[in-house]
N, C-alpha and C. Protein backbone atom coordinates (compact mmCIF):
# COMPACT_ATOMS: atom_id res chain seq x y z
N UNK A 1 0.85 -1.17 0.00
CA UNK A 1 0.00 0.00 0.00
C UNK A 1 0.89 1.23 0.00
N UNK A 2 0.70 2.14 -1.10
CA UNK A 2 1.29 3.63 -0.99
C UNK A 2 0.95 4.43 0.02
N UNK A 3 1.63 5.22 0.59
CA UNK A 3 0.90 6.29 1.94
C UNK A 3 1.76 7.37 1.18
N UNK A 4 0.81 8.71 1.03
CA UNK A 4 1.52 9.80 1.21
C UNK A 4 2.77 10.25 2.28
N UNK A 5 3.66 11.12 1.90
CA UNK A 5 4.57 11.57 2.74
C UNK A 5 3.68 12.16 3.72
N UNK A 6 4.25 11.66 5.27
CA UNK A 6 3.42 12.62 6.45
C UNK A 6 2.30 12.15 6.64
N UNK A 7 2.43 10.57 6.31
CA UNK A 7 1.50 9.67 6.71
C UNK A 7 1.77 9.13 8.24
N UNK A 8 0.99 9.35 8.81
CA UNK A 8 0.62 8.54 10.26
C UNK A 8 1.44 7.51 10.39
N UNK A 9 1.64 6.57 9.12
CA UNK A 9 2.15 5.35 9.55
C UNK A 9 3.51 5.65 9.34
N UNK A 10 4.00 6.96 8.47
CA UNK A 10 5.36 6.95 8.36
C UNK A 10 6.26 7.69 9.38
N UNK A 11 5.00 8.26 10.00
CA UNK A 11 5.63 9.30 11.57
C UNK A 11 5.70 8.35 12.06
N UNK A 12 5.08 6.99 12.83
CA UNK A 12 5.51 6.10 13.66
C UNK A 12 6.78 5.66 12.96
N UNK A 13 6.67 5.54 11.92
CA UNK A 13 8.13 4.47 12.08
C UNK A 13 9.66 5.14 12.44
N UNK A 14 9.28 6.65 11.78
CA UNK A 14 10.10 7.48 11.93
C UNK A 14 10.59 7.94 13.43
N UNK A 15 9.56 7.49 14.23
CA UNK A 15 9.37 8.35 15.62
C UNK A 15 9.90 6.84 16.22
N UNK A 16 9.64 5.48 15.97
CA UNK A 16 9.37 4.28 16.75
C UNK A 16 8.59 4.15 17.75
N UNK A 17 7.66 5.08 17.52
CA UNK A 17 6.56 5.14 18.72
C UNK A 17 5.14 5.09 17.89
N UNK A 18 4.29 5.55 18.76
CA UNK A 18 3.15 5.85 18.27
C UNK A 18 2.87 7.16 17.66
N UNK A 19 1.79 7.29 17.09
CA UNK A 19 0.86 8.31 16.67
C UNK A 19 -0.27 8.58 16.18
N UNK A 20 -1.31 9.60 16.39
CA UNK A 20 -2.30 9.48 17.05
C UNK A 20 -3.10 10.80 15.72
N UNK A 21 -3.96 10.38 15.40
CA UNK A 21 -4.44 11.19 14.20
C UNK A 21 -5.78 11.61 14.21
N UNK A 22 -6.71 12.23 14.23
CA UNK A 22 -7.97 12.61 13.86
C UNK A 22 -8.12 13.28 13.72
N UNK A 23 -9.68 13.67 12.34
CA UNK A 23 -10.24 14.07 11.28
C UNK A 23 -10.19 16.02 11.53
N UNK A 24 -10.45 16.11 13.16
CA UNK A 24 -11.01 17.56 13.81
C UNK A 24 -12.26 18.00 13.05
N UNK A 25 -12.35 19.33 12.17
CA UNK A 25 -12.98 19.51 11.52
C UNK A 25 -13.37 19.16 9.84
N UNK A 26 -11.51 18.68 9.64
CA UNK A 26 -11.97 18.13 8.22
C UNK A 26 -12.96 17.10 7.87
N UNK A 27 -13.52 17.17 6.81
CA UNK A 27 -14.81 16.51 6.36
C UNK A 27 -14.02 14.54 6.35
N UNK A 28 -14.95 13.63 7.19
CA UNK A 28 -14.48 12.63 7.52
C UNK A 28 -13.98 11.60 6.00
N UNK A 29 -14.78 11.90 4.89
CA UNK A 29 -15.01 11.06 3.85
C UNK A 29 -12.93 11.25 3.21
N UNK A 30 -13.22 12.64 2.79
CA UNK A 30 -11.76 13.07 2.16
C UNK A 30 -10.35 12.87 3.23
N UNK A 31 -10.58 13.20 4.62
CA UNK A 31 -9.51 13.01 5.28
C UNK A 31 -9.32 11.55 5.54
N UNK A 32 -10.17 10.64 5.50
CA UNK A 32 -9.78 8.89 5.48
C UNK A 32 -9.20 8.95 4.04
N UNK A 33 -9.57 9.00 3.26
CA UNK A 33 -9.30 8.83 1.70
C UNK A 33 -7.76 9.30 1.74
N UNK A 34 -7.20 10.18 1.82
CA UNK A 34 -5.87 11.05 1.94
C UNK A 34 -5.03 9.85 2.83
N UNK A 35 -5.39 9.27 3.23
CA UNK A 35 -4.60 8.59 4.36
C UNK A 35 -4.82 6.98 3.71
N UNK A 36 -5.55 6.23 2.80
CA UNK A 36 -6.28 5.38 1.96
C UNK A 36 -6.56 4.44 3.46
N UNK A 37 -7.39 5.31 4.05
CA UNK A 37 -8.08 4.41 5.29
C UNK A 37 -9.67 4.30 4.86
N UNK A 38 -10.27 3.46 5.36
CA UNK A 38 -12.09 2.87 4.70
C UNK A 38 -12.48 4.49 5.46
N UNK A 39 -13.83 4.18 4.49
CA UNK A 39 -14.53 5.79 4.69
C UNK A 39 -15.38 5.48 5.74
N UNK A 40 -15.63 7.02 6.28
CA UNK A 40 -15.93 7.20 7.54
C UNK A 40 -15.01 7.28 8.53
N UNK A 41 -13.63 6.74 8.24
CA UNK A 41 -12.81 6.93 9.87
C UNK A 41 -12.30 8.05 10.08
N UNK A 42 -12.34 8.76 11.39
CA UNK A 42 -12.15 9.75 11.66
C UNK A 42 -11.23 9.72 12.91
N UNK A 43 -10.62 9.14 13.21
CA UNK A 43 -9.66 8.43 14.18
C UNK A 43 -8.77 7.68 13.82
N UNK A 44 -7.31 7.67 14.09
CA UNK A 44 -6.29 6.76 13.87
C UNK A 44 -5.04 6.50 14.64
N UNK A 45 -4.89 5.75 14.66
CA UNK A 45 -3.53 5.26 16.10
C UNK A 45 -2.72 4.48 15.25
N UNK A 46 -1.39 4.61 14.86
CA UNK A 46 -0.40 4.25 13.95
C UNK A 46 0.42 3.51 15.38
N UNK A 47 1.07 2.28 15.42
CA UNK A 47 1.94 1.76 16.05
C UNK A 47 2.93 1.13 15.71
N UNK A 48 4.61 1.53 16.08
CA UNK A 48 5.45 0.74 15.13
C UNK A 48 5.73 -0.55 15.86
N UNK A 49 6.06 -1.74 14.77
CA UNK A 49 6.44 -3.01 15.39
C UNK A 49 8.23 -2.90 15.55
N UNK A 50 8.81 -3.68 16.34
CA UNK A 50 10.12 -3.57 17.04
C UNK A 50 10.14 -4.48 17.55
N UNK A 51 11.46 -5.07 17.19
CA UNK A 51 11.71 -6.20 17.85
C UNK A 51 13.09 -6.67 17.49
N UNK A 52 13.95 -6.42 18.50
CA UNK A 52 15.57 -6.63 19.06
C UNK A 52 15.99 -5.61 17.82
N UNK A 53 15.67 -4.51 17.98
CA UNK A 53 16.24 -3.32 17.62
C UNK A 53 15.76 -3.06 16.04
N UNK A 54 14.89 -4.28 15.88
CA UNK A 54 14.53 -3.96 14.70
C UNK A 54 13.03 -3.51 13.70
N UNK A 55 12.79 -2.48 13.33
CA UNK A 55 11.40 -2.18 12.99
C UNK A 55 11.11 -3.28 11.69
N UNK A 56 9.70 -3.46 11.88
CA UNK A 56 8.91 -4.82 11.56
C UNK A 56 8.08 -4.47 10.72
N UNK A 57 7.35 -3.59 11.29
CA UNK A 57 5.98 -3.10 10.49
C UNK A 57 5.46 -1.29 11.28
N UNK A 58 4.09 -1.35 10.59
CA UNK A 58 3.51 -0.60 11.75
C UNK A 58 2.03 -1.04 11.55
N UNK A 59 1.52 -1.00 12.77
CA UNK A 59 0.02 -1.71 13.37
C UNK A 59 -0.95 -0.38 13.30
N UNK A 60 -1.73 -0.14 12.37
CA UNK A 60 -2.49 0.86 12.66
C UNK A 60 -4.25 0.08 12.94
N UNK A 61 -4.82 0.83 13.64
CA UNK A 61 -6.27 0.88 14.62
C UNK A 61 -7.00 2.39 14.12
N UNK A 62 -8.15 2.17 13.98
CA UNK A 62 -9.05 2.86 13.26
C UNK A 62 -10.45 2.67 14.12
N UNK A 63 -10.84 4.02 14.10
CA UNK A 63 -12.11 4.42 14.96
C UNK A 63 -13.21 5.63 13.87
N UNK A 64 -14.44 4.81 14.15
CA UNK A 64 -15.04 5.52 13.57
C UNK A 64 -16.02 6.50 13.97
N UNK A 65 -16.84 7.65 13.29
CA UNK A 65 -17.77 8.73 14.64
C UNK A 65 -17.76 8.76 15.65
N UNK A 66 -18.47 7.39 15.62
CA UNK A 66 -19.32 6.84 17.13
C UNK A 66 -18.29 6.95 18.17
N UNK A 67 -17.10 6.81 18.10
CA UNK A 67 -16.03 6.20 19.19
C UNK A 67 -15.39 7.86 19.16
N UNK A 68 -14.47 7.56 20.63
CA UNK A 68 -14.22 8.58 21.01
C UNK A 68 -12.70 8.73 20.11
N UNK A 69 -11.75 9.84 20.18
CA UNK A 69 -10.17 9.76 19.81
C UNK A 69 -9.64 9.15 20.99
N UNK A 70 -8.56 8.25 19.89
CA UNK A 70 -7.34 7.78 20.74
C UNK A 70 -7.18 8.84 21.96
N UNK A 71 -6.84 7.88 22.95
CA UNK A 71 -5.91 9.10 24.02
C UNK A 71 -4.44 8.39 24.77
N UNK A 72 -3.93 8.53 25.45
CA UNK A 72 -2.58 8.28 25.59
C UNK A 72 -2.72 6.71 26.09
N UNK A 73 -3.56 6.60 27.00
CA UNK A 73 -3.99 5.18 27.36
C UNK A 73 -4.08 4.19 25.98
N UNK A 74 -4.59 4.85 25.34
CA UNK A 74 -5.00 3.61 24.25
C UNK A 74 -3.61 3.70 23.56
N UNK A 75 -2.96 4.53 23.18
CA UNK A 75 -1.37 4.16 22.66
C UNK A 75 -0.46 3.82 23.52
N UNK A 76 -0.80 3.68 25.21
CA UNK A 76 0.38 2.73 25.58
C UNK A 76 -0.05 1.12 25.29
N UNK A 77 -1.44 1.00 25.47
CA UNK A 77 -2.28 -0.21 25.30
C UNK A 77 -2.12 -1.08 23.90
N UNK A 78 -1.87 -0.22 22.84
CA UNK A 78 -1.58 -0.42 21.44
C UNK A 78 0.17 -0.97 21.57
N UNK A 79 0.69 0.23 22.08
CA UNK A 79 2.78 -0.09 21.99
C UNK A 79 2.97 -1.71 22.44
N UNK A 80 1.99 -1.37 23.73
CA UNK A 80 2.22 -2.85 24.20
C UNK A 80 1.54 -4.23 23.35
N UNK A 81 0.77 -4.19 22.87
CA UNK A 81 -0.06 -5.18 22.05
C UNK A 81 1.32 -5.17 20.78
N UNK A 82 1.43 -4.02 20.32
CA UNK A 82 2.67 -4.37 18.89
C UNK A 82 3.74 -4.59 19.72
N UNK A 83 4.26 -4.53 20.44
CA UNK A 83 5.33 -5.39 20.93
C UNK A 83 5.49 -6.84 21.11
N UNK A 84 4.46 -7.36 21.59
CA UNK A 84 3.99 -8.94 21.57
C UNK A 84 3.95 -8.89 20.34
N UNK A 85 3.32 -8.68 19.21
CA UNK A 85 3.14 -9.34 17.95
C UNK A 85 3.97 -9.33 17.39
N UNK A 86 5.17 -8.20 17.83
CA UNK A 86 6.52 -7.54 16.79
C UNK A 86 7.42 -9.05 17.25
N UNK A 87 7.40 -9.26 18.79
CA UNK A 87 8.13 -10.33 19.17
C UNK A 87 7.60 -12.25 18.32
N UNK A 88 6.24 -12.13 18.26
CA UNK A 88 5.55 -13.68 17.83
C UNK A 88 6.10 -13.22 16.26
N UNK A 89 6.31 -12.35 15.63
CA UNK A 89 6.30 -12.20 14.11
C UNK A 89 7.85 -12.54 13.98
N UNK A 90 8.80 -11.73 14.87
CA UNK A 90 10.07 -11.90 14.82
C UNK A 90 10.56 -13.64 15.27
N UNK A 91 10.35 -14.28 16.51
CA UNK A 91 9.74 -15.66 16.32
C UNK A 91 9.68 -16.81 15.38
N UNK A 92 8.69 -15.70 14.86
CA UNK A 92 8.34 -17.38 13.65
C UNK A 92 9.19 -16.87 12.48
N UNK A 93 9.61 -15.87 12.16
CA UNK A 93 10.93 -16.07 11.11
C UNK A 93 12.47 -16.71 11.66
N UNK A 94 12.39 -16.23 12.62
CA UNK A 94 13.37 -17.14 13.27
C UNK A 94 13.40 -18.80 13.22
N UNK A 95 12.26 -18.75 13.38
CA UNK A 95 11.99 -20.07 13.34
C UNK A 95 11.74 -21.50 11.88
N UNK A 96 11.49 -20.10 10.90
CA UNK A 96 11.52 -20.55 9.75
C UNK A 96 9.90 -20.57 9.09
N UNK A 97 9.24 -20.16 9.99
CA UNK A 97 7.82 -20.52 10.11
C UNK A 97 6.92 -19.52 8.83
């Protein structure tokens, strides 16, 4: 998947942390689209994967109207969830799997 420069997912990787995105006032349809996230989301939490010094991926989570924005809780809750997966992903290549 292409992401524009100053994509959410490319500040996490850049940052190795999280980051935390929503719509504010822009119109929800065009600001998902810009980002090629499904329409309607107006919320986004980018998380990078890491594992023994090495970036993996990044885990992004998507919220729509109804739900409130990410807040710091939910991106330590997220770091920690991509850390386990960064570790089971790193794992099974190790492993050959």
């Amino acid at each position: 998947m292409a992401y524009a420069v100053g994509h959410p997912a490319f500040q996490a990787y850049a940052r190795r942390g999280s980051v935390r995105a929503s719509a504010g006032q822009d119109p929800a349809e065009g600001w998902a689209a810009a980002r090629n996230w499904p329409d309607g989301t107006v919320h986004g939490l980018c998380v990078v994967l890491r594992s023994r010094g090495r970036t993996l991926g990044v885990a992004t989570f998507l919220r729509m109207p109804a739900r409130r924005p990410f807040d710091r809780a939910d991106a330590d809750y997220a770091e920690e969830v991509a850390a386990r997966v960064a570790a089971a992903l790193d794992l099974a290549g190790a492993a050959g799997v």
